[in-house]
Protein backbone atom coordinates (compact mmCIF):
# COMPACT_ATOMS: atom_id res chain seq x y z
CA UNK A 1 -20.11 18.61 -0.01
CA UNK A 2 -17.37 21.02 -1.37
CA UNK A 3 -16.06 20.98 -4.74
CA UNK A 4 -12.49 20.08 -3.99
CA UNK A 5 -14.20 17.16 -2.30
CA UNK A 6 -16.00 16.27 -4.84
CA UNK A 7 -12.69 16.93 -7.49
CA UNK A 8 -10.46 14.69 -4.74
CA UNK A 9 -13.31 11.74 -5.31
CA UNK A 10 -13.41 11.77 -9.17
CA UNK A 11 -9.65 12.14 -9.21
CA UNK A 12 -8.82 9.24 -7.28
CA UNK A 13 -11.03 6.88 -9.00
CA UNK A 14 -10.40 8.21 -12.57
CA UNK A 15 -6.92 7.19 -11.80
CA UNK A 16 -7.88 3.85 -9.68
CA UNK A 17 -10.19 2.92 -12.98
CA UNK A 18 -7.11 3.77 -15.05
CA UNK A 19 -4.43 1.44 -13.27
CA UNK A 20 -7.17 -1.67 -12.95
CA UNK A 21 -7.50 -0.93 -17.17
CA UNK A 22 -3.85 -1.06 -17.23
CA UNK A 23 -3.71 -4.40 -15.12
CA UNK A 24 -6.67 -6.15 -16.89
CA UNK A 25 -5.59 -5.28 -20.57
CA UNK A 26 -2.24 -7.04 -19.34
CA UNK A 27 -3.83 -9.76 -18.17
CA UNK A 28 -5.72 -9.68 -21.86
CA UNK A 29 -3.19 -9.93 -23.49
CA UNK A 30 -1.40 -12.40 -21.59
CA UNK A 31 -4.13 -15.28 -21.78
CA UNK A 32 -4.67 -14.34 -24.92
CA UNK A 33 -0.84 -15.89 -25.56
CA UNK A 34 -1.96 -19.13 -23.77
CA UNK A 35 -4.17 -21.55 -24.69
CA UNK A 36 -6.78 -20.40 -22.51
CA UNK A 37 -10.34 -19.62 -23.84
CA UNK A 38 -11.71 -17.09 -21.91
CA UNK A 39 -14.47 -15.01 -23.56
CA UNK A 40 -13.73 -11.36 -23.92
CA UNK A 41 -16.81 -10.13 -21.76
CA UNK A 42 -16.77 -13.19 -19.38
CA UNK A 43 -13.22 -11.31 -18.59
CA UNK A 44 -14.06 -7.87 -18.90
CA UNK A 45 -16.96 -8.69 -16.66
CA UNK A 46 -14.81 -10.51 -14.25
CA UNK A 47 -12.24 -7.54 -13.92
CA UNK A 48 -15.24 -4.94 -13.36
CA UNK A 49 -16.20 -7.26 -10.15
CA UNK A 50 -12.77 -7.60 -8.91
CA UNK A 51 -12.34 -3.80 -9.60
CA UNK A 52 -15.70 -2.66 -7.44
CA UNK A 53 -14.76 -5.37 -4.90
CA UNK A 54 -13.08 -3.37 -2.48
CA UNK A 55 -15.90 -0.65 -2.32
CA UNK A 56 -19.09 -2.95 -2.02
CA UNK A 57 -16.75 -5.25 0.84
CA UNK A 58 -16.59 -1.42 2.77
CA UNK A 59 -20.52 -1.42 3.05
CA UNK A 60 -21.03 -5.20 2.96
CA UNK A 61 -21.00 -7.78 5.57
CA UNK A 62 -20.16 -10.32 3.29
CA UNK A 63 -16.82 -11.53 4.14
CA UNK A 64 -15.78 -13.18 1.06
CA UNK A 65 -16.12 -9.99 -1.27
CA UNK A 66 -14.63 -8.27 1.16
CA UNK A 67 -11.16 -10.40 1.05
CA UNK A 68 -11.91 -10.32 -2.84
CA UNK A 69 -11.68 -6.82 -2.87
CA UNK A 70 -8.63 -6.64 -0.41
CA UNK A 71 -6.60 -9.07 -2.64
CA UNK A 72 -7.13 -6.97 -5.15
CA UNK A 73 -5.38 -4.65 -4.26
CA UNK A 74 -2.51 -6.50 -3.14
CA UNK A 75 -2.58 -7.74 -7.27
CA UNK A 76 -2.73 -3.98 -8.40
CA UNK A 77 -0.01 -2.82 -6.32
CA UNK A 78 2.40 -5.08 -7.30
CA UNK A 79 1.87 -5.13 -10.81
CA UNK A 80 2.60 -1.81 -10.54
CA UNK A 81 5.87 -2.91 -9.91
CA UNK A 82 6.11 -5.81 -12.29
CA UNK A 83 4.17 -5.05 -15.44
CA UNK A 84 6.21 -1.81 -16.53
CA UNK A 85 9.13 -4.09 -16.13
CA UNK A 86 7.45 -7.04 -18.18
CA UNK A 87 6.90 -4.80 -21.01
CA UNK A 88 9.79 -3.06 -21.37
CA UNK A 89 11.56 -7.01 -21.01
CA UNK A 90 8.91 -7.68 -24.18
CA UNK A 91 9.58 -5.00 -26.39
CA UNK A 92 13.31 -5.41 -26.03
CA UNK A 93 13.46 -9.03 -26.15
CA UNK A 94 11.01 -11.09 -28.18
CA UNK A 95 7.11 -10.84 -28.03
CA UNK A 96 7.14 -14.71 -27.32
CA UNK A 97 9.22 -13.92 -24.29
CA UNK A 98 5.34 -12.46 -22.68
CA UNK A 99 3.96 -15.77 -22.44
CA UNK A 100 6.85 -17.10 -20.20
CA UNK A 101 7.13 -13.76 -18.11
CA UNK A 102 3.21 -13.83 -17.73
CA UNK A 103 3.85 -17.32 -16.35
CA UNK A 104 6.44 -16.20 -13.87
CA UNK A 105 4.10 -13.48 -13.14
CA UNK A 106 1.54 -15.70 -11.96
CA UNK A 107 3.45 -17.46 -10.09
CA UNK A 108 4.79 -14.75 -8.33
CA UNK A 109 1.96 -13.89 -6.70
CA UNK A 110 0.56 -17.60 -5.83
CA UNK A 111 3.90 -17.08 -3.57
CA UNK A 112 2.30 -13.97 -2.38
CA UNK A 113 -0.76 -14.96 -1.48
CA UNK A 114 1.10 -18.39 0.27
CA UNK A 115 3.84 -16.43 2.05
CA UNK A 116 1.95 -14.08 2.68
CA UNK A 117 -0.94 -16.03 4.70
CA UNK A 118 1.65 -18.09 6.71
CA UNK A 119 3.13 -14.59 8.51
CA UNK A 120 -0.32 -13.66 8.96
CA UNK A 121 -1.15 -16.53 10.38
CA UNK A 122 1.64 -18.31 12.17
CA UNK A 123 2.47 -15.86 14.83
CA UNK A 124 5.87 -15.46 15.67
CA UNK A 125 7.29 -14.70 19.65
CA UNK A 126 10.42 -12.13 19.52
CA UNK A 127 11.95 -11.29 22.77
CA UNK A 128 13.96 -8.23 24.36
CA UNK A 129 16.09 -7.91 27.45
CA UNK A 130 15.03 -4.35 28.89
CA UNK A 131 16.98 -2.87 31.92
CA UNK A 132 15.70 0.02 33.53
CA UNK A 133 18.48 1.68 36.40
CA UNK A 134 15.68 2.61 38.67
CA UNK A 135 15.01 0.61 41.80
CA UNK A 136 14.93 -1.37 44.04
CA UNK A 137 16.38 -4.11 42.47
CA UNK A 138 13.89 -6.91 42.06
CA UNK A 139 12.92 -10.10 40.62
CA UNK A 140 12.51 -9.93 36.39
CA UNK A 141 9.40 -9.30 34.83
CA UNK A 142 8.21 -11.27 32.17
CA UNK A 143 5.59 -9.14 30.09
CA UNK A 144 3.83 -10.38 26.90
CA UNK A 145 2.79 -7.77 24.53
CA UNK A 146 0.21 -8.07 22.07
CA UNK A 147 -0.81 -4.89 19.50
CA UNK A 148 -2.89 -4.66 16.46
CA UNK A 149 -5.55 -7.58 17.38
CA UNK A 150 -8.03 -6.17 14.92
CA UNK A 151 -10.68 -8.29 15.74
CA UNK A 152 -13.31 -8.68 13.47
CA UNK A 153 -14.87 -10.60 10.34
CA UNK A 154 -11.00 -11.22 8.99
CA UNK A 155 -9.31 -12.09 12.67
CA UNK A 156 -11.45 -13.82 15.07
CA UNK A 157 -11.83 -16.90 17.39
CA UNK A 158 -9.09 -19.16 15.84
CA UNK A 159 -6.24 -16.12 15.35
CA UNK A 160 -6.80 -15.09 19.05
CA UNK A 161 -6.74 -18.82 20.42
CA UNK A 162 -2.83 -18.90 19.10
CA UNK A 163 -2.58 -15.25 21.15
CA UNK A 164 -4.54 -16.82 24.23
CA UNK A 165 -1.87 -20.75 23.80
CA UNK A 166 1.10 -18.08 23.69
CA UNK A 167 0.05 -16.74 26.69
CA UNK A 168 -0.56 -20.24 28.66
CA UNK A 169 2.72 -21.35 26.95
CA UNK A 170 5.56 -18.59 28.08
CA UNK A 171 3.61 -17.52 31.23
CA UNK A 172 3.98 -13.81 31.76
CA UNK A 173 3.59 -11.85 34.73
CA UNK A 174 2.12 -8.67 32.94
CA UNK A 175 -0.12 -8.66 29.88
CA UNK A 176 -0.20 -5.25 27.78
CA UNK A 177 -2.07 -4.69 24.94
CA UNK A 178 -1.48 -1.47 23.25
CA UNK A 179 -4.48 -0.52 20.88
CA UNK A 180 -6.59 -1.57 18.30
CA UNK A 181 -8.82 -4.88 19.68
CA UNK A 182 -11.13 -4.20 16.99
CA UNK A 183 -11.38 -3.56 13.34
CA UNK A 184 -13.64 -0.26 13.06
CA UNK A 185 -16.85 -2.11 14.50
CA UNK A 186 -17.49 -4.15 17.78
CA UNK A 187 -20.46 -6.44 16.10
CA UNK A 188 -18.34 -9.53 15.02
CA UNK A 189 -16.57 -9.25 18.45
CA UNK A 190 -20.22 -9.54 19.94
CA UNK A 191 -21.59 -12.12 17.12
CA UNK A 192 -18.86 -14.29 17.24
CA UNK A 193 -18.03 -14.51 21.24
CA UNK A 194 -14.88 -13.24 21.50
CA UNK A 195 -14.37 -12.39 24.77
CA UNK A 196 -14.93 -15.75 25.93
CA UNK A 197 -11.41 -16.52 24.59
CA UNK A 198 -10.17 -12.92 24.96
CA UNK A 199 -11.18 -13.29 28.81
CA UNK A 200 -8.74 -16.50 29.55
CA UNK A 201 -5.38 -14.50 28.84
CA UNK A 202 -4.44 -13.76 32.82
CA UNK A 203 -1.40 -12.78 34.41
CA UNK A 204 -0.30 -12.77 37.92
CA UNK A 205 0.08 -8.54 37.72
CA UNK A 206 -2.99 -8.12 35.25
CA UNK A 207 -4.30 -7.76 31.86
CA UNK A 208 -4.19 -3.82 30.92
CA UNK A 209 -5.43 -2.54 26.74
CA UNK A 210 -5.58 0.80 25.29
CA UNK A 211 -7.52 2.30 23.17
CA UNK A 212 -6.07 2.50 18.83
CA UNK A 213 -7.20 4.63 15.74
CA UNK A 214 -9.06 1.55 14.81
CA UNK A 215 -11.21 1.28 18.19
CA UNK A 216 -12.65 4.47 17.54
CA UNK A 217 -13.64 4.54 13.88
CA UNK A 218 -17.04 2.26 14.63
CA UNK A 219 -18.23 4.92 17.71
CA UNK A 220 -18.35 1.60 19.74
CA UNK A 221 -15.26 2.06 22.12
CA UNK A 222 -17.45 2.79 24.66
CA UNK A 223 -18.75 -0.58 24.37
CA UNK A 224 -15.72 -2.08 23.97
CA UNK A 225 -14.09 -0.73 27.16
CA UNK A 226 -17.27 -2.52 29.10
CA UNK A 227 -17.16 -5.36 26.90
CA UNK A 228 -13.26 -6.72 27.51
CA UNK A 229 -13.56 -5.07 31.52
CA UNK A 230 -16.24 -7.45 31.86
CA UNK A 231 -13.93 -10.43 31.22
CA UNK A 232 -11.07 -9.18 32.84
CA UNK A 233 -9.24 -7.07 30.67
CA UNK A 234 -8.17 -3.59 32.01
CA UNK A 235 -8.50 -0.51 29.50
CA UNK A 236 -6.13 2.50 30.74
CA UNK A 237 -7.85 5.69 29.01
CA UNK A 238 -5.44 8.41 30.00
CA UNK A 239 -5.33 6.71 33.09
CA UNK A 240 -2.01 5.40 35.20
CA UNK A 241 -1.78 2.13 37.91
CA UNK A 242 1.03 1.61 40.28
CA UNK A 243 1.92 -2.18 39.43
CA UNK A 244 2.93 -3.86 42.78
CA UNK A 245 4.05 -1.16 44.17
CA UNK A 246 7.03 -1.10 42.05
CA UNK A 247 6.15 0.69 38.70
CA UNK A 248 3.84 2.86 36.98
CA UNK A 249 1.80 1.65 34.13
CA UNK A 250 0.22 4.66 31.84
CA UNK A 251 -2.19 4.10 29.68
CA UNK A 252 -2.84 7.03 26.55
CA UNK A 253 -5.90 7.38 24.30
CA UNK A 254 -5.37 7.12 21.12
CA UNK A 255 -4.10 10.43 18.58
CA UNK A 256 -7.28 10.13 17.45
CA UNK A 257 -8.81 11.25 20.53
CA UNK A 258 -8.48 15.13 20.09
CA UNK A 259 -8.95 15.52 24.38
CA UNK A 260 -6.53 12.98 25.39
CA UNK A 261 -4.20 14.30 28.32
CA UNK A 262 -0.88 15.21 27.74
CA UNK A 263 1.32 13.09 29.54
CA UNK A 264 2.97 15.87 32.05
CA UNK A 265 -0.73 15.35 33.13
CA UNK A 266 -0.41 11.85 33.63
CA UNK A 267 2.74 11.97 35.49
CA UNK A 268 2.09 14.57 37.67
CA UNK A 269 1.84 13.14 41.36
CA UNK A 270 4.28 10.09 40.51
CA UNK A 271 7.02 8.83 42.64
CA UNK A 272 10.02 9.73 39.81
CA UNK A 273 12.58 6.87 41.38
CA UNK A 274 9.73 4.60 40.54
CA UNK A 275 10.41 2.87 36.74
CA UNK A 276 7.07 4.39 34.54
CA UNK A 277 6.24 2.46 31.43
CA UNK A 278 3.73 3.86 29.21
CA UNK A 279 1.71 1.83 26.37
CA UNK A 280 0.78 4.71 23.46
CA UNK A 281 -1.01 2.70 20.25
CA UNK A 282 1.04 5.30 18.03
CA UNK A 283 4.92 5.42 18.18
CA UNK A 284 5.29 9.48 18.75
CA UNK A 285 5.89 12.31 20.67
CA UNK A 286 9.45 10.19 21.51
CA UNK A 287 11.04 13.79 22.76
CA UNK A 288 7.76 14.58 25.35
CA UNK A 289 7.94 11.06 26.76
CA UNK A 290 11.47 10.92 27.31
CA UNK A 291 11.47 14.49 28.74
CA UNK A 292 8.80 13.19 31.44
CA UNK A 293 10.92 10.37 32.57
CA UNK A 294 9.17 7.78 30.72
CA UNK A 295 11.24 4.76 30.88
CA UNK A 296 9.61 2.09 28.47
CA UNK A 297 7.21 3.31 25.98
CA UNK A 298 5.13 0.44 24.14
CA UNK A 299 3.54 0.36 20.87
CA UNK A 300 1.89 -0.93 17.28
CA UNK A 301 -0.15 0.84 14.53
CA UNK A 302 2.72 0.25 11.84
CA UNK A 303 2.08 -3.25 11.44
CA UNK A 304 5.76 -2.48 9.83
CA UNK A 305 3.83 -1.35 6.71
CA UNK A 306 2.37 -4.94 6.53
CA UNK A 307 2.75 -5.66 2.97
CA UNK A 308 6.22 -4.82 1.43
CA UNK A 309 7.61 -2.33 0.37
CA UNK A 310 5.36 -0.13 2.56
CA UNK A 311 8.09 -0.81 5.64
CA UNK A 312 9.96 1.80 3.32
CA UNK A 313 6.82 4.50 4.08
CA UNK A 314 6.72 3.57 8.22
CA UNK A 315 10.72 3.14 8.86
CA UNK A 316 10.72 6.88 7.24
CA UNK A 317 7.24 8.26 8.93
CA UNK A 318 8.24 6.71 12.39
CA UNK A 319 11.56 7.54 14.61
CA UNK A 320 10.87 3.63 15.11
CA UNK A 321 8.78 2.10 13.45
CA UNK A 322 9.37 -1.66 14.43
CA UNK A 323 11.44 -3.39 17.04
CA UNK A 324 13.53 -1.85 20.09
CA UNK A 325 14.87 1.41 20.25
CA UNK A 326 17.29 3.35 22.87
CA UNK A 327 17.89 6.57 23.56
CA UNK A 328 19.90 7.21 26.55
CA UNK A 329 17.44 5.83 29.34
CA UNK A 330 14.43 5.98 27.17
CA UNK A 331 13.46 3.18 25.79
CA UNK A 332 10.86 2.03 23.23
CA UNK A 333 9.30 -0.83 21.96
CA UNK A 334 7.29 -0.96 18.40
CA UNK A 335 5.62 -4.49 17.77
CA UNK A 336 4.32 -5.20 13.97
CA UNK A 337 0.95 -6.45 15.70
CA UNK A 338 -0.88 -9.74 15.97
CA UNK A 339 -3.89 -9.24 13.79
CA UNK A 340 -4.14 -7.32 10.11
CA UNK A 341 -5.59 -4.73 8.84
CA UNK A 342 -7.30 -5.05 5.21
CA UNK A 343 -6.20 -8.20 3.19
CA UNK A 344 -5.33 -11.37 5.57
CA UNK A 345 -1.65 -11.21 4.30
CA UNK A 346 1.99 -10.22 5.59
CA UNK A 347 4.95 -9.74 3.54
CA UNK A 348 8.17 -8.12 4.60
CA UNK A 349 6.39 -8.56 7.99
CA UNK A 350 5.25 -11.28 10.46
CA UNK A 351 2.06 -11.68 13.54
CA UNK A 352 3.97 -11.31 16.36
CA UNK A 353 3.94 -11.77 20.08
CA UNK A 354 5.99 -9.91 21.85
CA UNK A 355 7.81 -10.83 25.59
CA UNK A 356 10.03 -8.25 27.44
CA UNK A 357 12.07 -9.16 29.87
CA UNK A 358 12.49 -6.34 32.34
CA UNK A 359 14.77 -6.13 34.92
CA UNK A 360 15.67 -3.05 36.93
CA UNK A 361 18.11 -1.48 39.11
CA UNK A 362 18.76 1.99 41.36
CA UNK A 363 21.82 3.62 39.40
């Protein structure tokens, strides 16, 4: 282990340890107002726990310090926000004004954590009217796309049921999922069953997945390609179908993979009147798949930075980094995802299923 490794560590948490300090004296001080009696190291104990939460839930399989530990961090980044603000209201107000702001504080985030588990949870279905001006002209497609499942300890059985009743409900033709089935490790997929509900989302023209970041972080996307194939889901790795005889359907490895094919690779012996949509987990290289007569590129990863204001970070890292985009013929589709990554919540953002209706015609 290097030295600036080692310096990178005790940097981050010497300044981690400071900001939880800086939250919990707050907090200190704040009951300390109220009429609360809360012993000093019942608290300070209490803050330490909440504080190492999110590194023991990393290397535990116990779900409920694991949330603990998520949550936590949705409490320290927004006091980040709110507490410079609440003392510098304090100390020019009056010092009796804390007791009411800590109040509002509070219930600031009981909105959080309400809000914030109804957009997680209540899945939303947002729909876009694509036209491509390749031929022949043709019947619409109905496709239903679903990113970001992340299934694991957080999202499981129940969360995917609402994916799999979405899916009996607006009865697509095509069913794309573009990356990410599982968070980091494939275990609670296998504990808990999963592909017995994963395995009842059909379509007329077929099921197809990629691979995302997330699917290869556990070294299990090996078997997670056999597991969902064996129920009927399709995984593309750098791989390309001809759907009905009427488009192309690509299918990229993730960034992560280091040997994933370029797509001039991909495209190579393809029929260019043909329409060719692409699903790519990550929402880049725009210019390349434009430039090889990609039509409709799908994708998810952003989750449109999940928790607000972290859409502020993706809108600025990503040329899109949430809904529909067009660029002369190119066009692209970002969707915020269906599952979460890291605490169960969504603000600024919503679970979403996404249907495209695609039409096309010879120009």
């Amino acid at each position: 282990m290097s030295l600036l490794y080692v310096f990178v560590i005790l940097l981050f948490l010497l300044i981690y340890s400071t900001i939880c300090f800086y939250v919990g004296y707050n907090g200190w001080v704040w009951i300390n107002m109220t009429r609360l009696h809360v012993n000093k190291w019942f608290y300070v104990g209490f803050i330490s726990l909440l504080s190492v939460a999110m590194f023991i839930g990393q290397f535990s399989m116990f779900l409920p310090i694991k949330i603990i530990g998520y949550l936590w961090l949705i409490i320290l980044g927004y006091s980040l926000i709110l507490l410079p603000i609440a003392n510098l209201l304090v100390s020019l107000i009056k010092k009796r004004s804390a007791f009411w702001i800590g109040w509002l504080i509070v219930l600031f985030f009981l909105a959080i954590f309400i809000v914030g588990s109804y957009n997680a949870w209540s899945p939303v279905v947002r729909t876009y009217d694509v036209h491509i001006e390749k031929g022949p002209p043709t019947n619409e497609i109905k496709v239903l796309m679903a990113s970001d499942l992340h299934l694991g300890q957080i999202v499981g059985k129940k969360h995917l049921q609402r994916l799999v009743d979405i899916a009996s409900e607006t009865k697509p033709d095509l069913i794309l999922i573009p990356g990410d089935l599982i968070d980091d490790y494939i275990d609670p997929y296998l504990n808990e069953n999963m592909g017995e509900i994963l395995g009842q989302l059909q379509a007329p023209l077929g099921v197809f997945a990629v691979s995302g970041n997330h699917d290869y972080y556990g070294n299990d996307l090996e078997k997670l390609v056999t597991e969902v194939e064996s129920v009927g889901v399709q995984m593309l790795m750098d791989e390309a179908v001809l759907i009905n005889d009427q488009f192309y359907l690509i299918g990229r490895n993730d960034l992560t993979d280091d040997n994933r094919k370029e797509v001039a690779e991909l495209v190579r012996n393809f029929d260019r009147s043909k329409p060719i949509i692409m699903m790519d987990h990550q929402p880049k290289e725009f210019a390349t798949a434009e430039k090889m007569g990609v039509d409709l590129l799908l994708s998810g990863h952003t989750h449109r930075g999940q928790v607000a204001p972290a859409h502020l970070i993706t809108s600025r890292v990503f040329e899109n980094d949430w809904g529909y985009l067009q660029k002369g013929t190119f066009h692209s589709i970002v969707s915020s995802g269906f599952g979460t990554w890291g605490p169960p919540l969504r603000i600024g953002s919503r679970a979403e299923v996404v249907i495209i209706h695609l039409s096309f015609d010879e120009n």
